[in-house]
Protein backbone atom coordinates (compact mmCIF):
# COMPACT_ATOMS: atom_id res chain seq x y z
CA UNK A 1 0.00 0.00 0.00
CA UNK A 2 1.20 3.47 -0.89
CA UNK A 3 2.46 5.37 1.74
CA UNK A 4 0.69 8.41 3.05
CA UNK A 5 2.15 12.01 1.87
CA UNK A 6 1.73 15.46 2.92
CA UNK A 7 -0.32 15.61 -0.39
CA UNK A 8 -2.29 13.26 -0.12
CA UNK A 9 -3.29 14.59 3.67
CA UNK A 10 -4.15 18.18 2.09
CA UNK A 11 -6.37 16.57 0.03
CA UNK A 12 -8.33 14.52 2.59
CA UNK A 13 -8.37 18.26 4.47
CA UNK A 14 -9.59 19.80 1.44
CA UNK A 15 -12.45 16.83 1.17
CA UNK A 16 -13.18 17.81 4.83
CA UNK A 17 -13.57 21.58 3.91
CA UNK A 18 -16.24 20.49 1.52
CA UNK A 19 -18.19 18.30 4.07
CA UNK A 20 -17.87 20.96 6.27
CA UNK A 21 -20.67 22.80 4.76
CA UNK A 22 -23.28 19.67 5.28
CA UNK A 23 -25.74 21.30 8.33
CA UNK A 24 -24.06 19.68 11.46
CA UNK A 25 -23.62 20.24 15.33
CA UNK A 26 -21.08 20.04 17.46
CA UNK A 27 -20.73 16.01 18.35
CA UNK A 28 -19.17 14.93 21.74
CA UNK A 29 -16.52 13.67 19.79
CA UNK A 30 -13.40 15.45 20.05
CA UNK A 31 -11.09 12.86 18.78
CA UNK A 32 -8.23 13.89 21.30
CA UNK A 33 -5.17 11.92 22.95
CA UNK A 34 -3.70 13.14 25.90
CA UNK A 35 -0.72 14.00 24.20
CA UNK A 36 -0.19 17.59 23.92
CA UNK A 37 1.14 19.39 20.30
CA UNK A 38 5.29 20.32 20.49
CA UNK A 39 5.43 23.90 20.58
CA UNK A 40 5.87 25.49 17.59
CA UNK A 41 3.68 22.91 15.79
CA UNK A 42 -0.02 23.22 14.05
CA UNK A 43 -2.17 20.67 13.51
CA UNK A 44 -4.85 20.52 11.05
CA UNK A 45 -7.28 17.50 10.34
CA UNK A 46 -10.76 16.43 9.59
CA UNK A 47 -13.69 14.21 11.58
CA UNK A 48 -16.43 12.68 10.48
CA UNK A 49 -18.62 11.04 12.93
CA UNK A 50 -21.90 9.69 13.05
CA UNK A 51 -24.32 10.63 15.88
CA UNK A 52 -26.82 8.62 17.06
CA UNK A 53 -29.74 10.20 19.03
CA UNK A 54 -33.46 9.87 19.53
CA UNK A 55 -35.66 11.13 17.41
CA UNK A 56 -39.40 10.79 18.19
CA UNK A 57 -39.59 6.90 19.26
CA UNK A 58 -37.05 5.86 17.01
CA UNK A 59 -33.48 6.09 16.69
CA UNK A 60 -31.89 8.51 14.76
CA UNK A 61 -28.56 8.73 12.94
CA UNK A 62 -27.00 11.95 11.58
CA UNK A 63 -23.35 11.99 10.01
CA UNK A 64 -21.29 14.85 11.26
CA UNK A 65 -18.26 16.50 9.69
CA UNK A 66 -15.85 18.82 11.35
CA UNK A 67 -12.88 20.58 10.71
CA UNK A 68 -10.12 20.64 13.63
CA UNK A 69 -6.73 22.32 14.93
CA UNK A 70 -4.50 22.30 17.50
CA UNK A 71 -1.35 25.11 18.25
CA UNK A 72 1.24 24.06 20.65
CA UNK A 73 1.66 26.70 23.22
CA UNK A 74 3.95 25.73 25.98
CA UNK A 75 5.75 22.85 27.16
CA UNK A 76 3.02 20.92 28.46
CA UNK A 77 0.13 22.87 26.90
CA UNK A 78 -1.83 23.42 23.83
CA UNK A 79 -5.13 25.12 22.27
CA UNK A 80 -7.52 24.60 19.38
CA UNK A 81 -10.64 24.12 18.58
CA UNK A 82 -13.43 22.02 16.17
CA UNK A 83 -15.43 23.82 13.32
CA UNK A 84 -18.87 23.45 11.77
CA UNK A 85 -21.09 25.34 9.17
CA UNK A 86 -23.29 25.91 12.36
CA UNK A 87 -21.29 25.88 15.46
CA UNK A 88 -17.52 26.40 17.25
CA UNK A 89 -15.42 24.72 20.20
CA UNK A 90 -12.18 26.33 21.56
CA UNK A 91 -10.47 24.81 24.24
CA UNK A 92 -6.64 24.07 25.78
CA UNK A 93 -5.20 20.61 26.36
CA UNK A 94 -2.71 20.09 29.66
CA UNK A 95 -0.26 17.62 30.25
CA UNK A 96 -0.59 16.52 34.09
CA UNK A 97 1.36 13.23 34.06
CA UNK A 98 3.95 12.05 31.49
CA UNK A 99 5.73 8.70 32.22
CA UNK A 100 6.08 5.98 29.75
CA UNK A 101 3.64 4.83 28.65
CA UNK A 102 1.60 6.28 30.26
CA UNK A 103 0.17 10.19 29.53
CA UNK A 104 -2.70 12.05 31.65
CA UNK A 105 -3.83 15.81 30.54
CA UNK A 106 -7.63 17.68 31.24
CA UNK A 107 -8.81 19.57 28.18
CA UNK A 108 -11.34 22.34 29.28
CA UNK A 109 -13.51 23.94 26.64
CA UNK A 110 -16.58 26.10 25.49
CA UNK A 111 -18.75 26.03 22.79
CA UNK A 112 -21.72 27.65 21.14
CA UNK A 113 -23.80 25.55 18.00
CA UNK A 114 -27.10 25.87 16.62
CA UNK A 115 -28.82 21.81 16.06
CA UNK A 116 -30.64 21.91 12.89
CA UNK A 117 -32.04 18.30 13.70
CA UNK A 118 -34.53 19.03 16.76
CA UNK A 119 -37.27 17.14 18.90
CA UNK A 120 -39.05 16.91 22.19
CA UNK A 121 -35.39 16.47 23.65
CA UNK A 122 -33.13 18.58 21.73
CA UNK A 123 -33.22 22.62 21.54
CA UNK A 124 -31.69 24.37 18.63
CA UNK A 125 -29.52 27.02 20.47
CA UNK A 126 -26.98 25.28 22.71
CA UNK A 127 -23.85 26.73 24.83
CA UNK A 128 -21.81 24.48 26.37
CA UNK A 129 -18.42 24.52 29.13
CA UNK A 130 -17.07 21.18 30.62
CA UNK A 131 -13.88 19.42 30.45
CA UNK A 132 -12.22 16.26 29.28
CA UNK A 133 -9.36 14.02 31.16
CA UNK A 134 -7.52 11.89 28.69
CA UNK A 135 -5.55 8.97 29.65
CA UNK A 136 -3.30 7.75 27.11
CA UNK A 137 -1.60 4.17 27.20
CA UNK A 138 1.24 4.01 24.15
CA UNK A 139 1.25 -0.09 22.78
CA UNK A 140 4.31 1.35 20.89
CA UNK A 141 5.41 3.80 18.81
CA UNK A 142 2.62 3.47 16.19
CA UNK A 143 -0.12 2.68 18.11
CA UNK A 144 -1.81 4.71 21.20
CA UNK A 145 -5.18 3.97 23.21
CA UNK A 146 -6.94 6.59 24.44
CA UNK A 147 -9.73 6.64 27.65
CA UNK A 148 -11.77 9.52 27.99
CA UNK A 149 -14.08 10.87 30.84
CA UNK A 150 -15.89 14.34 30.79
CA UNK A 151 -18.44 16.36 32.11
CA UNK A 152 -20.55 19.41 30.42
CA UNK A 153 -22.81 22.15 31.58
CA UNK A 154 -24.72 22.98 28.81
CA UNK A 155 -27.73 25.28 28.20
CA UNK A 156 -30.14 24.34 25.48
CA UNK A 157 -32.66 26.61 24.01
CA UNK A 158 -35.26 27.68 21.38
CA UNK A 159 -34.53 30.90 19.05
CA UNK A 160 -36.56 32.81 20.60
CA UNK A 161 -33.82 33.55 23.18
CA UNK A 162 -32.00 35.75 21.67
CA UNK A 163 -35.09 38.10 21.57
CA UNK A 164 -34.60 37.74 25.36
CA UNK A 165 -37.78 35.11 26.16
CA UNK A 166 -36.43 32.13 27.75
CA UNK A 167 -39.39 29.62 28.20
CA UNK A 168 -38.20 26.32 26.83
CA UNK A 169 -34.70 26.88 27.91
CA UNK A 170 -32.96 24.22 29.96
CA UNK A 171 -29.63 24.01 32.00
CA UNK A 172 -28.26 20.28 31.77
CA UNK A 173 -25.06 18.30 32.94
CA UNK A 174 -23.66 15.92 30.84
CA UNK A 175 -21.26 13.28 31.80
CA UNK A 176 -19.71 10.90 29.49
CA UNK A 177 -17.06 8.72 28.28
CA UNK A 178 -14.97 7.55 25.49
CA UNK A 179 -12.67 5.20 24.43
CA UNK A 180 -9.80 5.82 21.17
CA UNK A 181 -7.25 4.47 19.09
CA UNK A 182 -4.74 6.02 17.30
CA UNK A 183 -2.59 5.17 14.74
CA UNK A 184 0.21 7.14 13.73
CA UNK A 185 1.02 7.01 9.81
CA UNK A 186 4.07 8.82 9.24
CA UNK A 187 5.97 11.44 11.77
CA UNK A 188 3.30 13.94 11.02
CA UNK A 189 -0.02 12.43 10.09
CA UNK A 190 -2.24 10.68 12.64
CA UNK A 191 -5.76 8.37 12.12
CA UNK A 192 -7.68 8.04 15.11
CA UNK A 193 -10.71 6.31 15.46
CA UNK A 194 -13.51 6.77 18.62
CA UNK A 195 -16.87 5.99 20.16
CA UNK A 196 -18.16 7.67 23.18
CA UNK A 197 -21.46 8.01 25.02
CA UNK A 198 -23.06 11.22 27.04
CA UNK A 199 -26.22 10.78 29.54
CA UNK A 200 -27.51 14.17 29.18
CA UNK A 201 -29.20 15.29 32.72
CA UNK A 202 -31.93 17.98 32.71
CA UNK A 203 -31.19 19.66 35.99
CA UNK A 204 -34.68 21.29 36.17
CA UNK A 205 -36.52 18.24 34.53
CA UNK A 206 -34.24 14.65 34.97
CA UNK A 207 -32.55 12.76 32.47
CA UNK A 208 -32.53 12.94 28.69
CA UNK A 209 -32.04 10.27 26.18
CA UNK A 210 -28.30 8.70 25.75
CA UNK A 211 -26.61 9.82 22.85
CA UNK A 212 -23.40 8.57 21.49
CA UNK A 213 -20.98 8.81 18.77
CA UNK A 214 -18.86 7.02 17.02
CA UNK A 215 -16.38 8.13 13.91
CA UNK A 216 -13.08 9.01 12.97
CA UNK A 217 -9.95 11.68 12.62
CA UNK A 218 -7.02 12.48 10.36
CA UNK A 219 -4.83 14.72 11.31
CA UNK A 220 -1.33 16.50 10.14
CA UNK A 221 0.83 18.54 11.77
CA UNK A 222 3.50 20.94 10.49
CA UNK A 223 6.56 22.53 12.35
CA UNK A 224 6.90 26.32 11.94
CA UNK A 225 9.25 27.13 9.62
CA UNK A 226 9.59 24.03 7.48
């Protein structure tokens, strides 16, 4: 099989840039290690994951594109963020714990994304502000597992909130969990692959369907000044 080139990664990102504008959220995936990016170093890359999500009394399924980066910052920090047609994350990553093979970091972040896809259980204006710990576990030098646990506040609302009317707004706390696998395919280019679950809690009303997702990442990175 041909090896992967820096070519043939900008045009899987370009692919991405034209999924980006299918109407999409903001997914719980963030398709993260708990390795943080070498200062001096962007990353760029492309998700795609599917959601799944209940839609009346059925189950739903909606795929979800995104567009991601990452800047390292400092030593043992970085900061980035996930794009959609309809919505935006930024966040920084932070390296806790680093000995072989074993990596811990928290990645806090905020969002704002309007859901195009709505029911009795989902609102189309949601805010969100949690964090992520990421445990990494390196097999080897190609291969890294990834365990995720996280927890969101989140408020969820109709449109009519921005005209300053709030009825049908909710607060809710989301915990959840994930589990990845990466695998690296050159020095700068990265697949990972996750699934992950949230058990949204209404904090005025009880709990919310489970939703869950499950997809995949490439990324590439590229050292300033090469």
């Amino acid at each position: 099989m041909a090896a992967m080139t820096p070519r043939h990664a900008a045009r899987a990102l370009g692919l991405g840039g034209m999924l980006l504008f299918i109407p999409g959220c903001l997914s719980g995936a963030r398709n993260l290690g708990a390795a943080t990016t070498p200062v001096g170093t962007t990353e760029v890359g492309v998700s795609l994951n599917a959601l799944a999500f209940e839609r009346g009394r059925e189950r739903a399924y909606l795929p979800n594109p995104e567009l991601t980066f990452r800047k390292g910052a400092g030593e043992n920090w970085d900061w980035g963020g996930r794009l959609t047609l309809l919505g935006l994350e930024l966040g920084t990553r932070h390296r806790l714990v680093n000995r072989s093979p074993w990596t811990l970091s928290v990645a806090p972040s905020a969002g704002a994304w309007y859901v195009p896809v709505t029911n009795n259980s989902t609102e189309p204006v949601n805010l969100r502000l949690g964090a992520q710990a990421l445990l990494d576990y390196r097999i080897n030098r190609t291969w890294t597992v990834t365990g995720g646990a996280s927890l969101m506040g989140a408020f969820a609302g109709p449109l009519t909130v921005f005209q300053g009317r709030f009825n049908g707004a909710h607060l809710l706390a989301s915990p959840g969990g994930s589990l990845g696998v990466a695998y690296r395919l050159g020095p700068s280019l990265e697949l990972r692959a996750e699934g992950g679950l949230e058990l949204p809690l209404d904090l005025g009303g009880g709990r919310r369907p489970l939703t869950g997702h499950l997809g995949f990442a490439l990324r590439w990175g590229r050292a300033a000044g090469r």
